[in-house]
Protein backbone atom coordinates (compact mmCIF):
# COMPACT_ATOMS: atom_id res chain seq x y z
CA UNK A 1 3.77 -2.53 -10.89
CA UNK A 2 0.86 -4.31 -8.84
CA UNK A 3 3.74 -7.30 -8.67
CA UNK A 4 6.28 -5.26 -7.48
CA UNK A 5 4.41 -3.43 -4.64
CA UNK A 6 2.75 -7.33 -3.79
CA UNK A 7 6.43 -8.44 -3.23
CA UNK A 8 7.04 -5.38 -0.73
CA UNK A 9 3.90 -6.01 1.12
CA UNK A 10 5.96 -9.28 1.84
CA UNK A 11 9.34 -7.89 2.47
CA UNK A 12 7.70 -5.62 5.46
CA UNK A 13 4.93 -8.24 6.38
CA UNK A 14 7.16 -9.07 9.21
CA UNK A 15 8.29 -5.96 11.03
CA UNK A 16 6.59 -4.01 13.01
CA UNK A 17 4.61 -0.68 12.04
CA UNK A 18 6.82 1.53 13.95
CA UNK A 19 8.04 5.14 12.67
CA UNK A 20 11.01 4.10 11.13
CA UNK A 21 9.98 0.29 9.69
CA UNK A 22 6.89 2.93 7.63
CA UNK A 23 9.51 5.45 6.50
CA UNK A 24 11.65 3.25 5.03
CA UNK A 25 8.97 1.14 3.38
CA UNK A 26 8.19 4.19 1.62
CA UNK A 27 11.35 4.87 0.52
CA UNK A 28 11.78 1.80 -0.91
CA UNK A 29 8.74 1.69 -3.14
CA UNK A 30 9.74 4.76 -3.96
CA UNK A 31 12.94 3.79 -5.15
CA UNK A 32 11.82 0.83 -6.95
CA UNK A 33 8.77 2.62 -8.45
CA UNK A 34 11.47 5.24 -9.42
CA UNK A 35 13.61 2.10 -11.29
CA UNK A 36 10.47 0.26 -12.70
CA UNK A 37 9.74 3.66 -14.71
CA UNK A 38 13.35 4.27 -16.06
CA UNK A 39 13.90 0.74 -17.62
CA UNK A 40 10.24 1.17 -18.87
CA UNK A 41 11.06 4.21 -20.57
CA UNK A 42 14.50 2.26 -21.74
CA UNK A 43 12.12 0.46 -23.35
CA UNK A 44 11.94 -3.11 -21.19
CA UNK A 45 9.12 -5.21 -21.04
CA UNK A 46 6.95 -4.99 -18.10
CA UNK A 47 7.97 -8.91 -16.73
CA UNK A 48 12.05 -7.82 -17.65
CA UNK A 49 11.57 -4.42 -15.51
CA UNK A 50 10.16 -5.94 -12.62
CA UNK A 51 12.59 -8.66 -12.67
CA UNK A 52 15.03 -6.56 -12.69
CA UNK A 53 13.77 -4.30 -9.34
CA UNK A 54 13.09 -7.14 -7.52
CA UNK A 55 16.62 -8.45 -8.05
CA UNK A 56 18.32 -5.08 -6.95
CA UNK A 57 15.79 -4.46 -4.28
CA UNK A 58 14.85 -6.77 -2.94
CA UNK A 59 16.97 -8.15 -0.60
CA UNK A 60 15.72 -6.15 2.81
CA UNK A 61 19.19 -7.57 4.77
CA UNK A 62 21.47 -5.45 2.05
CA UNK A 63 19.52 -2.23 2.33
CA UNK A 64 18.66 -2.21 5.76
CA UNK A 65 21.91 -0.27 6.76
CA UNK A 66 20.85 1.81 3.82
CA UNK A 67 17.61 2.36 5.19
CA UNK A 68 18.40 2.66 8.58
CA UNK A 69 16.22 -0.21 10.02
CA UNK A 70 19.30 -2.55 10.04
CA UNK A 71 19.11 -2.95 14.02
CA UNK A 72 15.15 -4.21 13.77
CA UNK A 73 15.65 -6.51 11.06
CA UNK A 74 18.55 -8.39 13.81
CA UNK A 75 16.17 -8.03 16.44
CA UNK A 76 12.65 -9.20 14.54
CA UNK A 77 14.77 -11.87 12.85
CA UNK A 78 15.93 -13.51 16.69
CA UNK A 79 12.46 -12.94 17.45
CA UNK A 80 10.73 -14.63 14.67
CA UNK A 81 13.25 -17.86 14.84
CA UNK A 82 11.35 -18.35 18.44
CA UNK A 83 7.76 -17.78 17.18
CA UNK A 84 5.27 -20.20 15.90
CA UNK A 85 4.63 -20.81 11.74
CA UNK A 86 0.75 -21.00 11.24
CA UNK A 87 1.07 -23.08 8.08
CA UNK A 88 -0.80 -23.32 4.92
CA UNK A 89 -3.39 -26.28 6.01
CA UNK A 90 -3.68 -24.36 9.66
CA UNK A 91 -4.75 -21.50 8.44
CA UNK A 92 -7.47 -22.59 6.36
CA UNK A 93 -9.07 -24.72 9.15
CA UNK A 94 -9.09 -21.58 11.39
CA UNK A 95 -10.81 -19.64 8.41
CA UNK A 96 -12.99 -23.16 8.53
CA UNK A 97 -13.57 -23.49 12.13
CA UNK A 98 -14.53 -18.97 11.91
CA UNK A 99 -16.85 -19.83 9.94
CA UNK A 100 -18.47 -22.67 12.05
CA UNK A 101 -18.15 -20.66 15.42
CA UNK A 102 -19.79 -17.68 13.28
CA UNK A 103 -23.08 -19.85 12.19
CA UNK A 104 -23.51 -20.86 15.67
CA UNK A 105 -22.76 -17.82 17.42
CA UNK A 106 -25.33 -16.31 15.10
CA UNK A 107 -27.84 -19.22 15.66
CA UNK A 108 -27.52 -18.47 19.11
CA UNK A 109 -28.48 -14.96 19.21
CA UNK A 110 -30.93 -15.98 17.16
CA UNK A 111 -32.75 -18.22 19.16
CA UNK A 112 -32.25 -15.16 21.64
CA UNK A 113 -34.32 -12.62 20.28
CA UNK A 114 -37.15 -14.69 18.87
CA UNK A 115 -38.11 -17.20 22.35
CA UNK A 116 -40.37 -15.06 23.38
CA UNK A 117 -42.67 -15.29 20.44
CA UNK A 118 -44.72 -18.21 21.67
CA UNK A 119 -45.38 -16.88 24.93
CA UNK A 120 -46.31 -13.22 22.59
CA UNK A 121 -48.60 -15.20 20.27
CA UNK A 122 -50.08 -17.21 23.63
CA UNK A 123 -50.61 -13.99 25.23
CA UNK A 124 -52.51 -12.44 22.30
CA UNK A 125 -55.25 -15.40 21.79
CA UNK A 126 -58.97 -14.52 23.18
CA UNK A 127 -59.42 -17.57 24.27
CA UNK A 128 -55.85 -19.29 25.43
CA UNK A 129 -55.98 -22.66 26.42
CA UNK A 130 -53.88 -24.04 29.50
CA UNK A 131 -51.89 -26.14 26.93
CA UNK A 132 -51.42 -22.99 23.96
CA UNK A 133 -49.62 -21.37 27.75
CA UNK A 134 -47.55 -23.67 28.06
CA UNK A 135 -46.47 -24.32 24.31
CA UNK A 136 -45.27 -20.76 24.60
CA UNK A 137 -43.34 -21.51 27.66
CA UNK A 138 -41.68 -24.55 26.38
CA UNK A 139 -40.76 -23.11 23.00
CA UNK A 140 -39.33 -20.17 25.37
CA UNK A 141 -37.24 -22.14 27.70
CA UNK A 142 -35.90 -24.42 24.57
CA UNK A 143 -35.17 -21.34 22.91
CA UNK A 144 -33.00 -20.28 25.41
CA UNK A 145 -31.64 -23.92 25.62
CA UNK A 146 -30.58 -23.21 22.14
CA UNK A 147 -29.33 -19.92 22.90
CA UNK A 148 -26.95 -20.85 25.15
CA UNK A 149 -26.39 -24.58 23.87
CA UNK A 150 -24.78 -23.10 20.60
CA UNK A 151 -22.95 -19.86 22.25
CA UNK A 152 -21.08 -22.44 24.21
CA UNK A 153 -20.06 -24.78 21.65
CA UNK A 154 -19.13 -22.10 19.85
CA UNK A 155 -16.73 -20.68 22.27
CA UNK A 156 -15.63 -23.81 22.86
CA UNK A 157 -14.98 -24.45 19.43
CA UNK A 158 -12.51 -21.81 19.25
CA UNK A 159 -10.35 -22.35 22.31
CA UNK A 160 -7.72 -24.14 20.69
CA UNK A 161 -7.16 -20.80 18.17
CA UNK A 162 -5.77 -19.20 21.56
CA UNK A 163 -2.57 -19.28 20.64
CA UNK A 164 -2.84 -16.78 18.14
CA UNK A 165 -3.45 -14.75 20.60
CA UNK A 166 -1.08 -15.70 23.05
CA UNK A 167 2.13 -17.11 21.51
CA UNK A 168 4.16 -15.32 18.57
CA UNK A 169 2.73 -16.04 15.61
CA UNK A 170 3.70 -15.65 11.63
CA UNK A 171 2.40 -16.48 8.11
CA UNK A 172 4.15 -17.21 5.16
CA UNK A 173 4.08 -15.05 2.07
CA UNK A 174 1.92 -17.90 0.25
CA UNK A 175 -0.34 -18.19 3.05
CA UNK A 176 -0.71 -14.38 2.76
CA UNK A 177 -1.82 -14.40 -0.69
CA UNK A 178 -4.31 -17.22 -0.08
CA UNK A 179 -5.70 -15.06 2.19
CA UNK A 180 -5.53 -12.00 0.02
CA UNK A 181 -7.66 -14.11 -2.37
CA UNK A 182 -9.56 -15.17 -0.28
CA UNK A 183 -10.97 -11.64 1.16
CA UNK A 184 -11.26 -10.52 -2.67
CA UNK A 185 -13.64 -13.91 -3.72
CA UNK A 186 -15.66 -13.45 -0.89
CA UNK A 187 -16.19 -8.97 -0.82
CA UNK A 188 -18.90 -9.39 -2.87
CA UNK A 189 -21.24 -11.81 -1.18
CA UNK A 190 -20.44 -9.93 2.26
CA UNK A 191 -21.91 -7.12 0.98
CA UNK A 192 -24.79 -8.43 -0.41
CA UNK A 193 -25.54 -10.66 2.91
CA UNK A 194 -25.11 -7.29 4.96
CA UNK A 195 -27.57 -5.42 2.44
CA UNK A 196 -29.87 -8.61 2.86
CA UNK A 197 -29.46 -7.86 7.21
CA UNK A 198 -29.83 -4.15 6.71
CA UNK A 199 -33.06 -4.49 4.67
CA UNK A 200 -34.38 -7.01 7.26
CA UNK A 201 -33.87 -4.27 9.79
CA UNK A 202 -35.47 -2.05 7.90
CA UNK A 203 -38.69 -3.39 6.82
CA UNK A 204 -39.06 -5.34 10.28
CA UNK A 205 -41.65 -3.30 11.71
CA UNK A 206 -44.01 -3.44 8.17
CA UNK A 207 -45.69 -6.08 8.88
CA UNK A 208 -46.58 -5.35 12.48
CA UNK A 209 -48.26 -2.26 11.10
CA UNK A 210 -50.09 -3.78 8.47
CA UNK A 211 -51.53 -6.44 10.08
CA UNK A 212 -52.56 -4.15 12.83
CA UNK A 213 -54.34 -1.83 10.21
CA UNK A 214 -56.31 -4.87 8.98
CA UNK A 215 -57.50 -6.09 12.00
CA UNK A 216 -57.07 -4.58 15.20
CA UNK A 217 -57.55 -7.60 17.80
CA UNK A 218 -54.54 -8.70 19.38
CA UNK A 219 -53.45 -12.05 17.70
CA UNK A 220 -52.64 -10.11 14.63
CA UNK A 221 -50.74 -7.38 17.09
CA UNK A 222 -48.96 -11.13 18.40
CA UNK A 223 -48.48 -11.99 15.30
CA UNK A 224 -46.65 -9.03 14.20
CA UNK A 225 -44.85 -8.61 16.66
CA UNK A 226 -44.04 -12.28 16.12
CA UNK A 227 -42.36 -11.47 12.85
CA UNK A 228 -40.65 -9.04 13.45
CA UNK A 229 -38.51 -10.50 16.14
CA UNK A 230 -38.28 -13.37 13.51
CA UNK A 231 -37.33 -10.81 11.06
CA UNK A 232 -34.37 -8.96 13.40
CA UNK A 233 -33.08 -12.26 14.32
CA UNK A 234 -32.71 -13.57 10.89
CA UNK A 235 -30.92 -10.19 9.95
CA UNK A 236 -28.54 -10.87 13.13
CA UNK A 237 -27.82 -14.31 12.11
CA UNK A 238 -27.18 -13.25 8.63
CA UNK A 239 -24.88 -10.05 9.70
CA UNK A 240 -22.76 -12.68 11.84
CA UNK A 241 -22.21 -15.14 9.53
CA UNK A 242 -21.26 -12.43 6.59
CA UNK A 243 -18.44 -11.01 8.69
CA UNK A 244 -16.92 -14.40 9.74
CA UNK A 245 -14.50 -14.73 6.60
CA UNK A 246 -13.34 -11.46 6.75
CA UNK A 247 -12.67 -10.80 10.64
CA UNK A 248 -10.96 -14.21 10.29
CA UNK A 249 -8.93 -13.34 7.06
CA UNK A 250 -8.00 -9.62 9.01
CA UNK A 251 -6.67 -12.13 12.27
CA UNK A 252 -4.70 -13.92 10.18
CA UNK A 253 -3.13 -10.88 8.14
CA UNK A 254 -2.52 -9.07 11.59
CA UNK A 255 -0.31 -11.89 12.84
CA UNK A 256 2.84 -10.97 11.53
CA UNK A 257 2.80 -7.59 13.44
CA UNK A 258 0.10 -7.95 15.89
CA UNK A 259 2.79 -9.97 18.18
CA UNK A 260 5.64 -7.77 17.72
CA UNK A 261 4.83 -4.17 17.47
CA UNK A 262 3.49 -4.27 21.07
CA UNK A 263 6.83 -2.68 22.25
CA UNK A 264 6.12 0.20 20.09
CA UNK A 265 2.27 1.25 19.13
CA UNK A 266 0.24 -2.46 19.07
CA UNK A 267 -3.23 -1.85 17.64
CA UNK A 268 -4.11 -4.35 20.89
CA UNK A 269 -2.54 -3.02 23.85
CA UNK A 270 -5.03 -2.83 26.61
CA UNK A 271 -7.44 -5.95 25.51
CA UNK A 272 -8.21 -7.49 28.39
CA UNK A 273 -8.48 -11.29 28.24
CA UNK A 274 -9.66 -13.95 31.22
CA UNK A 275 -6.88 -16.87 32.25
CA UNK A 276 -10.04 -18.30 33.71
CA UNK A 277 -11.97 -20.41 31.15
CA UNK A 278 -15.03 -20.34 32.89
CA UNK A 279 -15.18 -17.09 33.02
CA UNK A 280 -14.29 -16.80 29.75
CA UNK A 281 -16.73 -18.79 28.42
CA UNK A 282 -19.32 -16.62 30.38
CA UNK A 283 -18.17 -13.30 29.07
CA UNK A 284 -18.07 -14.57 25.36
CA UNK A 285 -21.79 -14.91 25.71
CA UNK A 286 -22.36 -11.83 28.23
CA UNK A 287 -24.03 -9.64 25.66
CA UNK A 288 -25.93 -11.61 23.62
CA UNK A 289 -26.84 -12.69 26.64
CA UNK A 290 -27.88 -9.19 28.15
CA UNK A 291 -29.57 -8.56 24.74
CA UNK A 292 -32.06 -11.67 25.35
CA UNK A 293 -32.43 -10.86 28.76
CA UNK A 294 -33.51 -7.35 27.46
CA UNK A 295 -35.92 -8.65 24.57
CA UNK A 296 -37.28 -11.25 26.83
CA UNK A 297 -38.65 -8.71 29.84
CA UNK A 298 -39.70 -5.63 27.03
CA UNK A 299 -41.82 -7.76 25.27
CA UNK A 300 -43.27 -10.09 28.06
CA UNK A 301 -43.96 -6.64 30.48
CA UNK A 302 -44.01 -3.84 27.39
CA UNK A 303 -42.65 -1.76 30.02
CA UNK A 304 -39.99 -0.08 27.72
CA UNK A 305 -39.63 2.75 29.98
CA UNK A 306 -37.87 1.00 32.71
CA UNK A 307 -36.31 -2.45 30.84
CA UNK A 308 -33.25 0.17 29.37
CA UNK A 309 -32.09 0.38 32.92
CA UNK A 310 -30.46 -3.51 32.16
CA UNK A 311 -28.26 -1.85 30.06
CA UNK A 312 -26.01 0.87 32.62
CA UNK A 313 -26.32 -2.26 34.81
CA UNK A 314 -25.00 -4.63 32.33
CA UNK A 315 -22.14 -2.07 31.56
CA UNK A 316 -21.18 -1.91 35.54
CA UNK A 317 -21.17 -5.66 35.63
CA UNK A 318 -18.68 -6.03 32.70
CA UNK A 319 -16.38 -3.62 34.40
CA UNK A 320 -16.45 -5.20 37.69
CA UNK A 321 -15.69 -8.75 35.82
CA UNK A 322 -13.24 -7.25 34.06
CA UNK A 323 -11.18 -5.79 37.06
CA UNK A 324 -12.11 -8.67 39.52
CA UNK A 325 -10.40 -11.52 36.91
CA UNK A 326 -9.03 -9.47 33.43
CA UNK A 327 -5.76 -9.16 32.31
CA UNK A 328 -4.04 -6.95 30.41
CA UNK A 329 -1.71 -7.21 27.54
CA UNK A 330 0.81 -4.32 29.06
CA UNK A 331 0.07 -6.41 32.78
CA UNK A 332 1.43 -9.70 30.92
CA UNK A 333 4.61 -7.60 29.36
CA UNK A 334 5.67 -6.09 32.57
């Protein structure tokens, strides 16, 4: 039964998830469920039985009429003749090149939360030298080198995926199932990175306290504070990188309707995107960016109570941006 509702996963992989496209989906599995049992009860094997369904059913062309999608299936069919095949070998070195952009994304906003931990641990010492000073300040500024050395790249990495975005877009129902199977492999170790990044979260904050309880000067406060950002940052590198495969794997899985269910209720419709590579470029790094920015003045001034105000700011600035040079999906259709 698992083969028979795999092979209409693939017959409706390619129409849109409009009223009419789900109705009839489910009135065809019910049908074939409803034929699968009867020449199971007739006493056919399981392979003979689903042979047998698939060959009666499974021909979408004959039963549109039938199912009264028969218009959609001429007008997705002209559509898809004009739209781009992501092939077998493409798709993998997008999953590939995810995974890249993921690790350095996530080495990037790594590099963002802990540069201020030499200036911390500089700041903590009794007796700070002139050259401990600036240590902290040049493992600060490289930090941030990093930071936005390796968002860059990593934006950069990706531009030539934009036609996924852009251009009408399909997969194959063997590229599908690669996919498929590639989502299953990989469930398990995503979990058990993101319960490794949630436990780093978690415990972050014991060793600030217990090295405070064992000696109160402040390079062990420094210290602390030290690992923890180490701590948090490792847990957002770690988050990032589990989630690469599998936003990657959803892209890819999303392409066959993604493109063509705009005219009727696209998951998408309102995503603003930036013709402008410049400033797309900046706005792919505008929050991590914001988020160092953040770190960087809390920890250097410890005046939590007035650093959150970066944050409403931040939020006005990405609106602004995005009316001054975004454009909208529905702007691009009209």
């Amino acid at each position: 039964m698992n083969t028979i509702r795999s092979y209409l996963e693939s017959m409706f992989a390619k129409l849109p998830n409009t009223p009419d496209v789900i109705k009839a989906k489910c009135e065809l599995g019910q049908m074939m469920e409803d034929k699968y049992t009867e020449l199971i009860s007739e006493g056919k094997s399981e392979n003979e039985a689903v042979g047998q369904v698939i060959s009666e059913f499974g021909n979408l062309d004959e039963l549109g009429e039938v199912l009264g999608i028969s218009s959609i299936l001429n007008r997705e069919s002209e559509k898809y003749a004009a739209g781009r095949q992501v092939t077998f070998q493409e798709a993998q070195s997008y999953l590939d090149d995810k995974a890249h952009y993921a690790l350095f994304h996530g080495l990037g906003t790594f590099f963002a939360i802990i540069c201020s931990c030499g200036v911390i641990l500089a700041s903590t010492l009794e007796k700070a030298s002139q050259k401990t000073i600036v240590a902290g300040l040049i493992f600060l500024f490289v930090s941030i080198a990093a930071c936005v050395a390796f968002h860059t790249y990593s934006s950069l990495q990706m531009n030539k995926w934009d036609f996924l975005k852009k251009e009408p877009c399909s997969i194959d129902y063997g590229t599908a199932g690669m996919i498929n199977d590639l989502r299953r492999t990989t469930h398990d170790t995503s979990i058990l990175q993101r319960t490794i990044a949630i436990l780093l979260f978690c415990t972050c904050y014991i060793p600030l306290i217990v090295l405070t309880m064992l000696n109160d000067q402040g390079i062990s406060a420094g210290l602390g504070v030290d690992i923890l950002l180490f701590m948090v940052g490792l847990g957002v590198l770690i988050l990032t990188v589990s989630s690469s495969r599998e936003d990657g794997c959803r892209t890819l899985l999303n392409l066959n309707s993604s493109p063509y269910s705009a005219n009727y209720y696209s998951q998408n419709a309102g995503e603003v995107r930036y013709e402008n590579k410049t400033v797309r470029v900046i706005m792919s790094v505008f929050w991590p960016t914001v988020t160092c920015v953040y770190l960087i003045w809390s920890f250097l001034t410890f005046a939590w109570y007035i650093t959150w105000i970066i944050w409403p700011l931040a939020a006005v600035a990405n609106t602004l941006i995005k009316a001054i040079f975004g454009i909208r999906k529905e702007d691009d259709r009209s």
